[in-house]
C-alpha atoms as a PDB file:
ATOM      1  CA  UNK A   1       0.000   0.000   0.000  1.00  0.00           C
ATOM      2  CA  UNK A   2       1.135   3.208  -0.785  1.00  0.00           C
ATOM      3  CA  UNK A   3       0.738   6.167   1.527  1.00  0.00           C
ATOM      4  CA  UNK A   4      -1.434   8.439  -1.125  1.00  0.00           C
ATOM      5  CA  UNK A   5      -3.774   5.395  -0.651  1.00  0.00           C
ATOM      6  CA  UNK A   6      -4.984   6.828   3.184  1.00  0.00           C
ATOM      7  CA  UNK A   7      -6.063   9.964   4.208  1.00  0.00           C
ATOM      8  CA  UNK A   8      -3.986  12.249   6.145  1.00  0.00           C
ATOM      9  CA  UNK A   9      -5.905  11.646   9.149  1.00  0.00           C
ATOM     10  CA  UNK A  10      -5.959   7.657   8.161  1.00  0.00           C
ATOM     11  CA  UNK A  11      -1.660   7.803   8.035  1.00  0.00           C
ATOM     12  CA  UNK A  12      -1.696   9.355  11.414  1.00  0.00           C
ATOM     13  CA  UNK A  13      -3.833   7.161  13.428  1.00  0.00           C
ATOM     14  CA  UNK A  14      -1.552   4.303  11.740  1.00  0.00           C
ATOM     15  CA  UNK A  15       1.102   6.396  13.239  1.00  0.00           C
ATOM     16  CA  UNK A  16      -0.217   6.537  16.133  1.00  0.00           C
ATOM     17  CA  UNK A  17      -0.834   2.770  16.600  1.00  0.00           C
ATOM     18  CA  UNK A  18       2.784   2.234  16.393  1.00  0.00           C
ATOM     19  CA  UNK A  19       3.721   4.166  19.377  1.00  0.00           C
ATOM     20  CA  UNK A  20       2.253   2.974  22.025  1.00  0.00           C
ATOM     21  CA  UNK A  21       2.178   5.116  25.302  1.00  0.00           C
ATOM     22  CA  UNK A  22       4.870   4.205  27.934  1.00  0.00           C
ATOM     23  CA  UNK A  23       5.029   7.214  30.241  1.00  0.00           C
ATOM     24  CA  UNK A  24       1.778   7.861  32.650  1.00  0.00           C
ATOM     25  CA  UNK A  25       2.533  11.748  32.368  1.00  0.00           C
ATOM     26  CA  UNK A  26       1.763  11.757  28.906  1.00  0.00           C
ATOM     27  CA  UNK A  27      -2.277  12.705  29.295  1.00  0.00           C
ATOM     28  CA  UNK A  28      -2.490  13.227  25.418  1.00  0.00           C
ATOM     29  CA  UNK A  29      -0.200  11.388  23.111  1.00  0.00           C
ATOM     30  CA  UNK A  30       0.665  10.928  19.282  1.00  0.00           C
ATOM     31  CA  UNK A  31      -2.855  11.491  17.125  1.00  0.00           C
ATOM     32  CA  UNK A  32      -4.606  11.905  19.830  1.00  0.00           C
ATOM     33  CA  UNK A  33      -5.467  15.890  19.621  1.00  0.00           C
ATOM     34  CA  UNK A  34      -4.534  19.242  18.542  1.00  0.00           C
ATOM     35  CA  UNK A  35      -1.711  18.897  20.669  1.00  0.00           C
ATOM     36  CA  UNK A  36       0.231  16.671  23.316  1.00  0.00           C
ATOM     37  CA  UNK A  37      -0.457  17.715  26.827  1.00  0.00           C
ATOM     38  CA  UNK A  38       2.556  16.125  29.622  1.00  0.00           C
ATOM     39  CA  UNK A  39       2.079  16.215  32.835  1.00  0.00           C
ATOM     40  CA  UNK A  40       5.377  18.041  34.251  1.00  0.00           C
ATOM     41  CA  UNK A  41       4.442  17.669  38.187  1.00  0.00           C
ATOM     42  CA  UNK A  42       2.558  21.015  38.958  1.00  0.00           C
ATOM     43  CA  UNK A  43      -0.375  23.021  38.593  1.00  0.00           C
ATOM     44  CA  UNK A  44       0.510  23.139  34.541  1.00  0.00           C
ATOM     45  CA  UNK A  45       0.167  20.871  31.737  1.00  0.00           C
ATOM     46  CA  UNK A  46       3.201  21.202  29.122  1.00  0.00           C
ATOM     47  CA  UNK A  47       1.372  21.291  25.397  1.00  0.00           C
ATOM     48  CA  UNK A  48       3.698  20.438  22.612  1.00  0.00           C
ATOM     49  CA  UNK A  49       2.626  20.890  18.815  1.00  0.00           C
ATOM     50  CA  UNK A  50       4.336  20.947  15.570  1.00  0.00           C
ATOM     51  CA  UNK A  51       3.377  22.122  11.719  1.00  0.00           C
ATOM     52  CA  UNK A  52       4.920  21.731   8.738  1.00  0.00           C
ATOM     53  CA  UNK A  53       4.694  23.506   5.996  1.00  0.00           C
ATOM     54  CA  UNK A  54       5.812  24.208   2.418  1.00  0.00           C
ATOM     55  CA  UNK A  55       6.120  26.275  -0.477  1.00  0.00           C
ATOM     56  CA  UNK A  56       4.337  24.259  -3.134  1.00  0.00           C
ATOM     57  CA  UNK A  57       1.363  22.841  -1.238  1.00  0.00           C
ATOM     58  CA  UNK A  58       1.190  26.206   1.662  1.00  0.00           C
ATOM     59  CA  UNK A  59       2.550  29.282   0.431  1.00  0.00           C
ATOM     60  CA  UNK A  60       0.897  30.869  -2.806  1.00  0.00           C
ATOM     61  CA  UNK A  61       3.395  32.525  -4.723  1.00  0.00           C
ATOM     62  CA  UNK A  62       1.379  35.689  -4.303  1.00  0.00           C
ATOM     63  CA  UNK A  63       2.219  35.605  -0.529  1.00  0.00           C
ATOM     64  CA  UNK A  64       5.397  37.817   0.846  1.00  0.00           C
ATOM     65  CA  UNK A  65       8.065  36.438   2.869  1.00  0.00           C
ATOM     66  CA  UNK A  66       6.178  38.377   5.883  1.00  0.00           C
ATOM     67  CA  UNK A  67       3.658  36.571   5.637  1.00  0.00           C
ATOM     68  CA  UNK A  68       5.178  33.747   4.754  1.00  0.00           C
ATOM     69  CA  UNK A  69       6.883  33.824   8.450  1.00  0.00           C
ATOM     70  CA  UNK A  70       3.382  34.944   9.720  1.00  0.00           C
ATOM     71  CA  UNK A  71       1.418  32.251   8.730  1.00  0.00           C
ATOM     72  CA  UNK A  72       4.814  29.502   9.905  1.00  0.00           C
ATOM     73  CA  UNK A  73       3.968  31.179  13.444  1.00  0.00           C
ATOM     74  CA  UNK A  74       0.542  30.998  13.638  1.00  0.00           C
ATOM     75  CA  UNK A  75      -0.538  27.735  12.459  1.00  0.00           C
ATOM     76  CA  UNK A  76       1.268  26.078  15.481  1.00  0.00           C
ATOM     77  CA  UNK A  77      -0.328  28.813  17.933  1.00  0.00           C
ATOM     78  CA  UNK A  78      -3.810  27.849  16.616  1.00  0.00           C
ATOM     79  CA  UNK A  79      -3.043  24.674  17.832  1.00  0.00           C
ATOM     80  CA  UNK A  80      -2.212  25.943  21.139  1.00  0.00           C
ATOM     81  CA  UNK A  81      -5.580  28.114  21.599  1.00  0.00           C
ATOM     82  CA  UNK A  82      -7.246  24.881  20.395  1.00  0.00           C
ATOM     83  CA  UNK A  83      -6.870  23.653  24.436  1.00  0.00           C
ATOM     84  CA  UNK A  84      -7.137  27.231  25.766  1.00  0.00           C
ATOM     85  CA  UNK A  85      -3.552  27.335  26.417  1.00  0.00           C
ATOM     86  CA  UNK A  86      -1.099  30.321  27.043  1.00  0.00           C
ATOM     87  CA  UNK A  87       1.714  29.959  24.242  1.00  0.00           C
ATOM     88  CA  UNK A  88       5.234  29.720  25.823  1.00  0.00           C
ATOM     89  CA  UNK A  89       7.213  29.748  22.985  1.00  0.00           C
ATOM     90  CA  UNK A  90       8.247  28.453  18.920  1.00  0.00           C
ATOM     91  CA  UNK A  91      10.806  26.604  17.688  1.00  0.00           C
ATOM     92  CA  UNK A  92      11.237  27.094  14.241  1.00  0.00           C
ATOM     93  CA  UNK A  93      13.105  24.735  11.614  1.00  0.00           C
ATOM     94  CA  UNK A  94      13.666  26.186   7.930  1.00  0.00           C
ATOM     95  CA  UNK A  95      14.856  24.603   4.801  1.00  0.00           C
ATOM     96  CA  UNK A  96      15.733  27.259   2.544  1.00  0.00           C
ATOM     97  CA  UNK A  97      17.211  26.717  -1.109  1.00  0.00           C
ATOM     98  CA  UNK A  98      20.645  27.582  -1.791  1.00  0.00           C
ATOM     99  CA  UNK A  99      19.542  30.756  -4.403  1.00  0.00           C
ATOM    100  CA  UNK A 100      17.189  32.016  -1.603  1.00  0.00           C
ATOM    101  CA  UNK A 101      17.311  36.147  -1.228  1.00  0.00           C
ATOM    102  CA  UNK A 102      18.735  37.318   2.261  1.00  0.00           C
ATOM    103  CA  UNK A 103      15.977  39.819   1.969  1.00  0.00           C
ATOM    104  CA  UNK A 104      13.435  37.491   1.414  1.00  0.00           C
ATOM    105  CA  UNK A 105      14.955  35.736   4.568  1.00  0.00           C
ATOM    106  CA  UNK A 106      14.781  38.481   6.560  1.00  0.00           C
ATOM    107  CA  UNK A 107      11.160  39.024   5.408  1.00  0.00           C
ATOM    108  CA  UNK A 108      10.518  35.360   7.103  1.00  0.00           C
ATOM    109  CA  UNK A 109      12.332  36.331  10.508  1.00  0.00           C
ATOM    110  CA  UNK A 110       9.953  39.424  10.441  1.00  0.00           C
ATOM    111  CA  UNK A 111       6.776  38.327   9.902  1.00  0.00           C
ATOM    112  CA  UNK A 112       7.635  35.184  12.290  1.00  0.00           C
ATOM    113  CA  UNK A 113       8.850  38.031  14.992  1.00  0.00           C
ATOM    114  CA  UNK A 114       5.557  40.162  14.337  1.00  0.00           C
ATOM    115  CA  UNK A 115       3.395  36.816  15.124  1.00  0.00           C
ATOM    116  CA  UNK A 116       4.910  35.998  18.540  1.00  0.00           C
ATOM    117  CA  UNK A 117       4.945  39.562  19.726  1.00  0.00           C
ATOM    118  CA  UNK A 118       1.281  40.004  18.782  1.00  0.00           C
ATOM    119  CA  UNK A 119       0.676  37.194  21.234  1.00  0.00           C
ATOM    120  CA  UNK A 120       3.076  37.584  23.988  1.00  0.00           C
ATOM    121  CA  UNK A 121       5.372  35.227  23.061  1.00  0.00           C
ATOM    122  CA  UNK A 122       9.086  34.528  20.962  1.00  0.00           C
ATOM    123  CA  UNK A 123      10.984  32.538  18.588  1.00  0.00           C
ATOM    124  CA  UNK A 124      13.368  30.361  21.045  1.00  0.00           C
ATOM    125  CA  UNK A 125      15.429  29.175  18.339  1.00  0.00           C
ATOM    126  CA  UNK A 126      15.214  26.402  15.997  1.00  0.00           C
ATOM    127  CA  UNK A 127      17.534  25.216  12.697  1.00  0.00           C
ATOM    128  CA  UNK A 128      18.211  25.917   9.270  1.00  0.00           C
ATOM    129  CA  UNK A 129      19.402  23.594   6.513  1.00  0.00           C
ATOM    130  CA  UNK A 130      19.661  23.409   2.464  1.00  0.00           C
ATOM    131  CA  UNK A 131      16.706  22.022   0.976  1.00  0.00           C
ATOM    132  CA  UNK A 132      14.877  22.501  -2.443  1.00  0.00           C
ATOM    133  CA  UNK A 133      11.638  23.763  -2.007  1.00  0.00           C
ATOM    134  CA  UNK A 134      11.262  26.126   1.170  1.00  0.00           C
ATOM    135  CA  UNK A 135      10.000  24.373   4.401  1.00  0.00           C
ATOM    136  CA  UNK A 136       8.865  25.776   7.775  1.00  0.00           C
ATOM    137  CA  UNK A 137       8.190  23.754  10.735  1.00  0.00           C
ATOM    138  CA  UNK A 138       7.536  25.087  13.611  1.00  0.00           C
ATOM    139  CA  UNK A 139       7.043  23.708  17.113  1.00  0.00           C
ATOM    140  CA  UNK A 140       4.855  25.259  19.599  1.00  0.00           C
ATOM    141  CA  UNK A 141       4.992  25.135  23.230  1.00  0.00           C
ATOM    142  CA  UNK A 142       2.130  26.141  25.725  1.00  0.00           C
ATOM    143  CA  UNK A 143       0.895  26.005  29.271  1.00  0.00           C
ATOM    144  CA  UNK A 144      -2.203  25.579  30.981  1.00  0.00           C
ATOM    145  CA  UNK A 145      -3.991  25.032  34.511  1.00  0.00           C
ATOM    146  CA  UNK A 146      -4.911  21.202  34.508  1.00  0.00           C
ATOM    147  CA  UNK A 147      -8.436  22.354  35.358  1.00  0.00           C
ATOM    148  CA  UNK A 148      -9.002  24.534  32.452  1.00  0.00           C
ATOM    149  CA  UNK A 149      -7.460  21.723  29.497  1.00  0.00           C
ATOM    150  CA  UNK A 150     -10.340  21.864  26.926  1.00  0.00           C
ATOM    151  CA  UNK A 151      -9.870  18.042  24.661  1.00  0.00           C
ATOM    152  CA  UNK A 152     -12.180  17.157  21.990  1.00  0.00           C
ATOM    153  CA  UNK A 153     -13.295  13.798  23.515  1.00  0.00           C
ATOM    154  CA  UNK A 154     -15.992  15.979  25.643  1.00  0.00           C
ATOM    155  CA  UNK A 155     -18.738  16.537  23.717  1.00  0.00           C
ATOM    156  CA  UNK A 156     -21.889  15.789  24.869  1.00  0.00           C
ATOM    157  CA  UNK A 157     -25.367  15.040  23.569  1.00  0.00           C
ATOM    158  CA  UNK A 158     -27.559  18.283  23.522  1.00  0.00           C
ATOM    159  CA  UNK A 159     -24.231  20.504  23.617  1.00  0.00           C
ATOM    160  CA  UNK A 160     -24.551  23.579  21.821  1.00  0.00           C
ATOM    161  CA  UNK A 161     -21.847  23.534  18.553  1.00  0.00           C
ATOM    162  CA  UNK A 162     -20.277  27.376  18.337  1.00  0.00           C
ATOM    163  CA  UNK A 163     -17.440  29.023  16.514  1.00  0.00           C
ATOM    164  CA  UNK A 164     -15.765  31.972  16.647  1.00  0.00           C
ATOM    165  CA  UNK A 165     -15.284  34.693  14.132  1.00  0.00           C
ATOM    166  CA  UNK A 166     -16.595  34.145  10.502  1.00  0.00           C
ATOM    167  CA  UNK A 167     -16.170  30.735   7.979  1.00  0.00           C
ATOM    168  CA  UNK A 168     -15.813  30.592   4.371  1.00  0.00           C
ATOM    169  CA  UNK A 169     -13.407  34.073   3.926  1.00  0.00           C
ATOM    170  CA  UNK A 170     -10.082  32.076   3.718  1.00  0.00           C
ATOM    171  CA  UNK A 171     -11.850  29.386   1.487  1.00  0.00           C
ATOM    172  CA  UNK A 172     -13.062  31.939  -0.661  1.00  0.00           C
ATOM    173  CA  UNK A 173      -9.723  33.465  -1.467  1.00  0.00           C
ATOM    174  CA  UNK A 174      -8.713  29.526  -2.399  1.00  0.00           C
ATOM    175  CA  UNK A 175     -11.069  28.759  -4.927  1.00  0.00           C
ATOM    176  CA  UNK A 176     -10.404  32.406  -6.359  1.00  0.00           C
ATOM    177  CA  UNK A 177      -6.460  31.679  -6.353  1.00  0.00           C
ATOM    178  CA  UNK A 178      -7.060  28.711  -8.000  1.00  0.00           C
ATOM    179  CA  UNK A 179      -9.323  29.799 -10.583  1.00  0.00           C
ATOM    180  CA  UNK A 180      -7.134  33.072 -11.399  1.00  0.00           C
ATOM    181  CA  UNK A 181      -9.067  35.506 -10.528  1.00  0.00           C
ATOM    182  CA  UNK A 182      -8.639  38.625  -8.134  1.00  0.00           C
ATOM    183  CA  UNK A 183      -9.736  39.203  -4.706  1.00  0.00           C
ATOM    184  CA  UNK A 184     -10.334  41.876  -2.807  1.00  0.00           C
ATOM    185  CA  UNK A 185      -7.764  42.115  -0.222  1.00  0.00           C
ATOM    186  CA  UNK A 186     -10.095  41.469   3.060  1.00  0.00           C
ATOM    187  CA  UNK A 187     -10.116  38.282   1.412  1.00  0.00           C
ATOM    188  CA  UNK A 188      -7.120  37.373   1.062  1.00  0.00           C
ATOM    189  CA  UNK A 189      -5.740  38.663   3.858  1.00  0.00           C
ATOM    190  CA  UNK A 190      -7.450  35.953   6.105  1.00  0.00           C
ATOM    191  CA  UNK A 191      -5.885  33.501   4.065  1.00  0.00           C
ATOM    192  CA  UNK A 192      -2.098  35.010   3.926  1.00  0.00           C
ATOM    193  CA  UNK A 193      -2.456  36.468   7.459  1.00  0.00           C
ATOM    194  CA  UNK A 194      -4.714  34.275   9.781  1.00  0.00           C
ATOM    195  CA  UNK A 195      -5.089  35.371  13.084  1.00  0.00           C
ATOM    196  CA  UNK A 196      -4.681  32.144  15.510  1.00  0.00           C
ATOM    197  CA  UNK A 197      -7.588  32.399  18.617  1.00  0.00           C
ATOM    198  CA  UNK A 198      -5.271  32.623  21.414  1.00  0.00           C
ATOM    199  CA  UNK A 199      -7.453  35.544  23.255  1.00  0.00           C
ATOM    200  CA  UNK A 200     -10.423  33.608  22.852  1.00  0.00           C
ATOM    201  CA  UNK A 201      -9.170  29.841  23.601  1.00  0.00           C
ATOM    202  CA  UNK A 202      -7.931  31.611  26.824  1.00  0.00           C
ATOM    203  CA  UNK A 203     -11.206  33.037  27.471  1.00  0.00           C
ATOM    204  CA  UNK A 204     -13.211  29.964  26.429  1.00  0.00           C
ATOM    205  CA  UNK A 205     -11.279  27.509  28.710  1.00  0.00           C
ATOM    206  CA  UNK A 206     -11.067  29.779  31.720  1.00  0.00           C
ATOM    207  CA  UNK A 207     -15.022  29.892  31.702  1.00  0.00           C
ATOM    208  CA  UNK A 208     -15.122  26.163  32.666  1.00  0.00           C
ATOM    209  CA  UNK A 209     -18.131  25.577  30.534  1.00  0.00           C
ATOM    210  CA  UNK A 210     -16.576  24.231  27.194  1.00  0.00           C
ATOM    211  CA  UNK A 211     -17.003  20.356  26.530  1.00  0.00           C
ATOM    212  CA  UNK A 212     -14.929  20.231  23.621  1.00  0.00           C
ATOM    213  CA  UNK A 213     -12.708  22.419  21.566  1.00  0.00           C
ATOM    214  CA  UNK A 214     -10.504  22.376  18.465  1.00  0.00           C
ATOM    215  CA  UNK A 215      -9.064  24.441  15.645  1.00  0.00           C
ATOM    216  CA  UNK A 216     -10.373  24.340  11.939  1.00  0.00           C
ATOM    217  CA  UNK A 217      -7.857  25.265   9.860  1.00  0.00           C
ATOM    218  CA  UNK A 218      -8.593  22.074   8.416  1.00  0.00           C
ATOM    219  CA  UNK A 219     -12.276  22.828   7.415  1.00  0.00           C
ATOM    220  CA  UNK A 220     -15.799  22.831   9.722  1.00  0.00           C
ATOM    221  CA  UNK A 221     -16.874  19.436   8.535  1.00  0.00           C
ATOM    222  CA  UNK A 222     -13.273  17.525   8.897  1.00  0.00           C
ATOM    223  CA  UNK A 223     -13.021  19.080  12.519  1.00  0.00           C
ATOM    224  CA  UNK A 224     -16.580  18.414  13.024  1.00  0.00           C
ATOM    225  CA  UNK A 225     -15.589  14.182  12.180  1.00  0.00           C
ATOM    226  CA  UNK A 226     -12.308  14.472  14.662  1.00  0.00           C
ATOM    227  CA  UNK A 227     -15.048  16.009  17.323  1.00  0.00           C
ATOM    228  CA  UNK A 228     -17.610  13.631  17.095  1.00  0.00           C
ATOM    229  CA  UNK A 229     -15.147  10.353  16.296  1.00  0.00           C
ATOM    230  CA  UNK A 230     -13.233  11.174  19.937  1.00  0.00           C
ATOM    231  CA  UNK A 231     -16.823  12.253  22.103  1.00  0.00           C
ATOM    232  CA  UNK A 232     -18.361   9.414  19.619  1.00  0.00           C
ATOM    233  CA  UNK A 233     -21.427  11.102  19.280  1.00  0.00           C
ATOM    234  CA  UNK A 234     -22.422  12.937  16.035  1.00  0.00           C
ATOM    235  CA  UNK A 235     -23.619  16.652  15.202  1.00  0.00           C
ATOM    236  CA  UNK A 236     -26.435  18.584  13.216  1.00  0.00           C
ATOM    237  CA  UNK A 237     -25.766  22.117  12.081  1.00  0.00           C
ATOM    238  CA  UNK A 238     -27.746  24.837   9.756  1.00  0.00           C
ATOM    239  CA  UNK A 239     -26.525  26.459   6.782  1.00  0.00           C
ATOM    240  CA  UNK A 240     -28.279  29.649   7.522  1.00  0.00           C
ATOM    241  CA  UNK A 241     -26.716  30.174  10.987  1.00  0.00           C
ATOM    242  CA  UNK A 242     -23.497  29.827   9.692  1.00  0.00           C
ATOM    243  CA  UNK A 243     -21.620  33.039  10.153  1.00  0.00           C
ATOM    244  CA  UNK A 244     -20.120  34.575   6.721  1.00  0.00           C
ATOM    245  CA  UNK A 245     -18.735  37.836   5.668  1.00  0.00           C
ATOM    246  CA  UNK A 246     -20.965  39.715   3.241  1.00  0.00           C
ATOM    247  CA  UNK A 247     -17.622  40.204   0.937  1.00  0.00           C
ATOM    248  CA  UNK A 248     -17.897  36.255   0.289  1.00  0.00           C
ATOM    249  CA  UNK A 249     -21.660  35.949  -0.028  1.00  0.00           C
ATOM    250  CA  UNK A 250     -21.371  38.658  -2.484  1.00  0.00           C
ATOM    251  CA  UNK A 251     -19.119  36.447  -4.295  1.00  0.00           C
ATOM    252  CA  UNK A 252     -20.286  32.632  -3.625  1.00  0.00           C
ATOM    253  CA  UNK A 253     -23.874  30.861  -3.462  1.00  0.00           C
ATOM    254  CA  UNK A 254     -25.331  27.570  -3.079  1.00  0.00           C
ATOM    255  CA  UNK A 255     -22.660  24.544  -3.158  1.00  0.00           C
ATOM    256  CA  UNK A 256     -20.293  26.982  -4.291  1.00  0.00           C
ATOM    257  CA  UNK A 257     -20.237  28.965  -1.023  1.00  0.00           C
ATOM    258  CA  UNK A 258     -21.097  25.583   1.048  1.00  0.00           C
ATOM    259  CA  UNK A 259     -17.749  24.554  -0.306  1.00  0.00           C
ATOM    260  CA  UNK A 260     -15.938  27.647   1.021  1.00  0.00           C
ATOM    261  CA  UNK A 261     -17.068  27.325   4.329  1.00  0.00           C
ATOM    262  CA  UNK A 262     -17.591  23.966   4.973  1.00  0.00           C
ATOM    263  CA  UNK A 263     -15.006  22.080   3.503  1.00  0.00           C
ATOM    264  CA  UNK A 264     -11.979  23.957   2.074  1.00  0.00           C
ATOM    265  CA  UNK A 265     -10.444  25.141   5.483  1.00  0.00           C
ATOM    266  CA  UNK A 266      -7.903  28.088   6.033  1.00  0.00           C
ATOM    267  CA  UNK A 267      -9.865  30.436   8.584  1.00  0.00           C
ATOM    268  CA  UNK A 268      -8.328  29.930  11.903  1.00  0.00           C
ATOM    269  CA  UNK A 269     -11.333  30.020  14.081  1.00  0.00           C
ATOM    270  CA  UNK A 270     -12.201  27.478  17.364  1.00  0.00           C
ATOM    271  CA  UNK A 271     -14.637  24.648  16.811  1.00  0.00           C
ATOM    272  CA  UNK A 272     -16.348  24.030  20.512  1.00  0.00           C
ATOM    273  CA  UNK A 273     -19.141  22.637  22.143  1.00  0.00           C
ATOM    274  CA  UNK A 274     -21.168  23.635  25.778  1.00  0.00           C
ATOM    275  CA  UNK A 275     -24.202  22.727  27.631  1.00  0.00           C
ATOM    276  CA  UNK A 276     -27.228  24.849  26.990  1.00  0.00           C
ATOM    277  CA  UNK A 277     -27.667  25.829  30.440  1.00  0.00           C
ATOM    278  CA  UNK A 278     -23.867  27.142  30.364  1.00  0.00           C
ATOM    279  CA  UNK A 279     -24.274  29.361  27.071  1.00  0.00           C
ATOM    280  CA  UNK A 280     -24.382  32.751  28.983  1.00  0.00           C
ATOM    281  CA  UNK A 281     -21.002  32.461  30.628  1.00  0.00           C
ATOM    282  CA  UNK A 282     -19.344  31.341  27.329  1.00  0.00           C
ATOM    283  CA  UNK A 283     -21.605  34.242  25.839  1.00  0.00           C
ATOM    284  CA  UNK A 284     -19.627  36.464  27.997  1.00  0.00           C
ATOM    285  CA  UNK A 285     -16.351  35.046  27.689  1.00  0.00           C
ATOM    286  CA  UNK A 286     -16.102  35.870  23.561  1.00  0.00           C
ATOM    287  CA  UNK A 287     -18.033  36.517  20.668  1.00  0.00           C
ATOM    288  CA  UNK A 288     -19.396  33.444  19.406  1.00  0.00           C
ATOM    289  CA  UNK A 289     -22.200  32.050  17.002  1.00  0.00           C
ATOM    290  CA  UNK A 290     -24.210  28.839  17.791  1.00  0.00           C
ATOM    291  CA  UNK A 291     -24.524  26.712  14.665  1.00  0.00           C
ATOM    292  CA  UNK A 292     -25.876  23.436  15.637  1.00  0.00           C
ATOM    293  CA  UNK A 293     -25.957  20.910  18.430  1.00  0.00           C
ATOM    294  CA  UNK A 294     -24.649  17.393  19.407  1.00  0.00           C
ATOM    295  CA  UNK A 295     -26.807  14.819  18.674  1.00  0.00           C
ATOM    296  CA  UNK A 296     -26.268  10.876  18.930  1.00  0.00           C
ATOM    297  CA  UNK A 297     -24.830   9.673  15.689  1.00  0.00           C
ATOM    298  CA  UNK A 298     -24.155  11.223  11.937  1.00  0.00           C
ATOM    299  CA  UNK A 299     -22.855  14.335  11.267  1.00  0.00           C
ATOM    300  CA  UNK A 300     -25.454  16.328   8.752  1.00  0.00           C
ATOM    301  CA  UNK A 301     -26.653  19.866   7.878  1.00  0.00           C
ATOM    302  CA  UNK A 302     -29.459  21.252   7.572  1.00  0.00           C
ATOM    303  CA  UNK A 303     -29.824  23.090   4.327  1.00  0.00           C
ATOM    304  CA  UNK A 304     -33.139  25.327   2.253  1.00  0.00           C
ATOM    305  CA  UNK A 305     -33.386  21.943   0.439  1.00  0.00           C
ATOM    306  CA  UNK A 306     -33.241  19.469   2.972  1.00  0.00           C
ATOM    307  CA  UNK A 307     -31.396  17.735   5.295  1.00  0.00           C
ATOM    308  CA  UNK A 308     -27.796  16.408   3.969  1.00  0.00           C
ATOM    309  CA  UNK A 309     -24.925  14.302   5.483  1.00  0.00           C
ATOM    310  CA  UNK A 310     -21.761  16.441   5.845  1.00  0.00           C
ATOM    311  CA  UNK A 311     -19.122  14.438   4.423  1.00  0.00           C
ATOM    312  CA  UNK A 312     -15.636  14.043   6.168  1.00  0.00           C
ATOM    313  CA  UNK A 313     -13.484  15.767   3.634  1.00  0.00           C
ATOM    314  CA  UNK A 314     -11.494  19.202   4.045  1.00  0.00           C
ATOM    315  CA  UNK A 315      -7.917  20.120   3.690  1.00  0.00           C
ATOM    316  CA  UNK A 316      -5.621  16.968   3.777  1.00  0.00           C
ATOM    317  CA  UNK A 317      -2.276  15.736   2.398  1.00  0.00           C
ATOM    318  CA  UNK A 318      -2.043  12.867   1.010  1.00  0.00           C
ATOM    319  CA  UNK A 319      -5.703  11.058  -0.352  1.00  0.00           C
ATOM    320  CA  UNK A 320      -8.000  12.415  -2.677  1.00  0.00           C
ATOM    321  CA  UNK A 321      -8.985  15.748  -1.584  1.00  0.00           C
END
């Protein structure tokens, strides 16, 4: 078998399998969750995440090198609000081709720099090696108060699903990129310059009133599988509560715009679930919209036409996208 045979998610889990847990202070290990979560012997739990990415398959050639370094930065730190965490720090590794610009370098370090301060934290170092196509992986590291870890395995029938921000606006600016065609640059700023939840995962987790959490940067109805596969329950949401910039309605309708927002990925917004009676504190911990709830099995949405399964598919290497 050949690995473009499984889906990403499918090649981790096999992974996974194949490390088998030998340390009782790991509390979240390999494929498990957004992150690992250690148990270092105090009031903390140590998260640990890493991200690669790469020129080809992450970087459109119409991003700069500051936001190339941006993006590097924040992709790991989404990971870290995913639990409600306080980011501690990146590690960054960078394979850079011999003929790359010292400019365009530098245009990295800053927009990697500009990421960290805007969430209190720093590059702690990292490595650099020769490679042919560029590569950035970056390791984050993050802290928080064993009672306030947020996993995904919580979910619970009846929950209330919400999301931050807006869906669809990085998606958008995709399937525009591929097709050619311009975009304003609202747009495509959310896709070049994604803003990772930190404030809000904080905010979220510290309510002690979230069942479940995770990132989508993936895509709703991929994160929406990983939720309901750990809590093994399932989820219904509704097309028309799902929040969208005008900008991309404007632009997208019908399957078009269900694709953007459902299934391509790229916005950077929190994925969580809370009981019903518990929606006023996480009301007043962050902006937030409610677009569904847990139910017992199945994951479908409710559109105008009907009521339609909501297929496990989103942003993945590897597999058929």
């Amino acid at each position: 078998m050949k690995i473009s045979e499984l889906s990403e998610r499918a090649l981790i889990r096999h992974i996974a399998q194949l490390l088998p847990r030998h340390d009782k202070n790991i509390v979240v290990g390999a494929g498990e969750d957004d992150c690992a979560v250690l148990d270092i012997g105090c009031d903390d739990f140590l998260l640990v995440t890493t991200d690669m990415l790469h020129r080809k398959t992450d970087f459109p050639q119409q991003m700069s090198g500051w936001q190339i370094g941006w993006m590097s930065v924040a992709v790991n730190l989404s990971d870290i609000a995913s639990k409600g965490a306080r980011p501690l720090g990146i590690l960054m590794a960078m394979g850079l081709p011999p003929d790359t610009e010292l400019d365009f370098l530098e245009d990295i370090i800053k927009g990697m720099d500009a990421c960290t301060r805007k969430f209190n934290t720093h590059i702690l170092g990292g490595d650099t090696d020769s490679h042919d196509e560029l590569t950035m992986t970056g390791t984050a590291l993050g802290s928080i108060k064993k009672k306030h870890l947020v996993q995904r395995n919580g979910a619970k029938t009846g929950d209330m699903v919400c999301v931050t921000g807006n869906l669809g606006t990085a998606g958008a600016a995709i399937m525009f990129l591929d097709k050619g065609i311009s975009v304003e640059a609202k747009i495509l700023k959310a896709l070049f310059e994604p803003v990772p939840r930190i404030n809000e995962g904080i905010a979220l987790a510290g309510t002690s009133a979230i069942s479940s959490m995770m990132d989508i940067s993936d895509g709703l109805a991929l994160s929406l599988h990983d939720i309901g596969k750990a809590s093994s329950l399932g989820f219904k949401i509704y097309e028309d509560r799902l929040p969208v910039l005008p900008e991309v309605t404007d632009l997208l309708e019908g399957d078009e715009l269900l694709q953007a927002v459902v299934y391509t990925g790229g916005d950077f917004e929190l994925l969580f679930t809370v009981s019903p009676d518990k929606l006023g504190i996480v009301t007043s911990a962050c902006p937030l919209t409610v677009i569904g709830e847990v139910i017992n099995e199945g994951i479908f949405i409710q559109r105008a036409k009907g009521i339609e399964e909501l297929k496990s598919k989103g942003y993945e290497h590897f597999g058929k996208k």
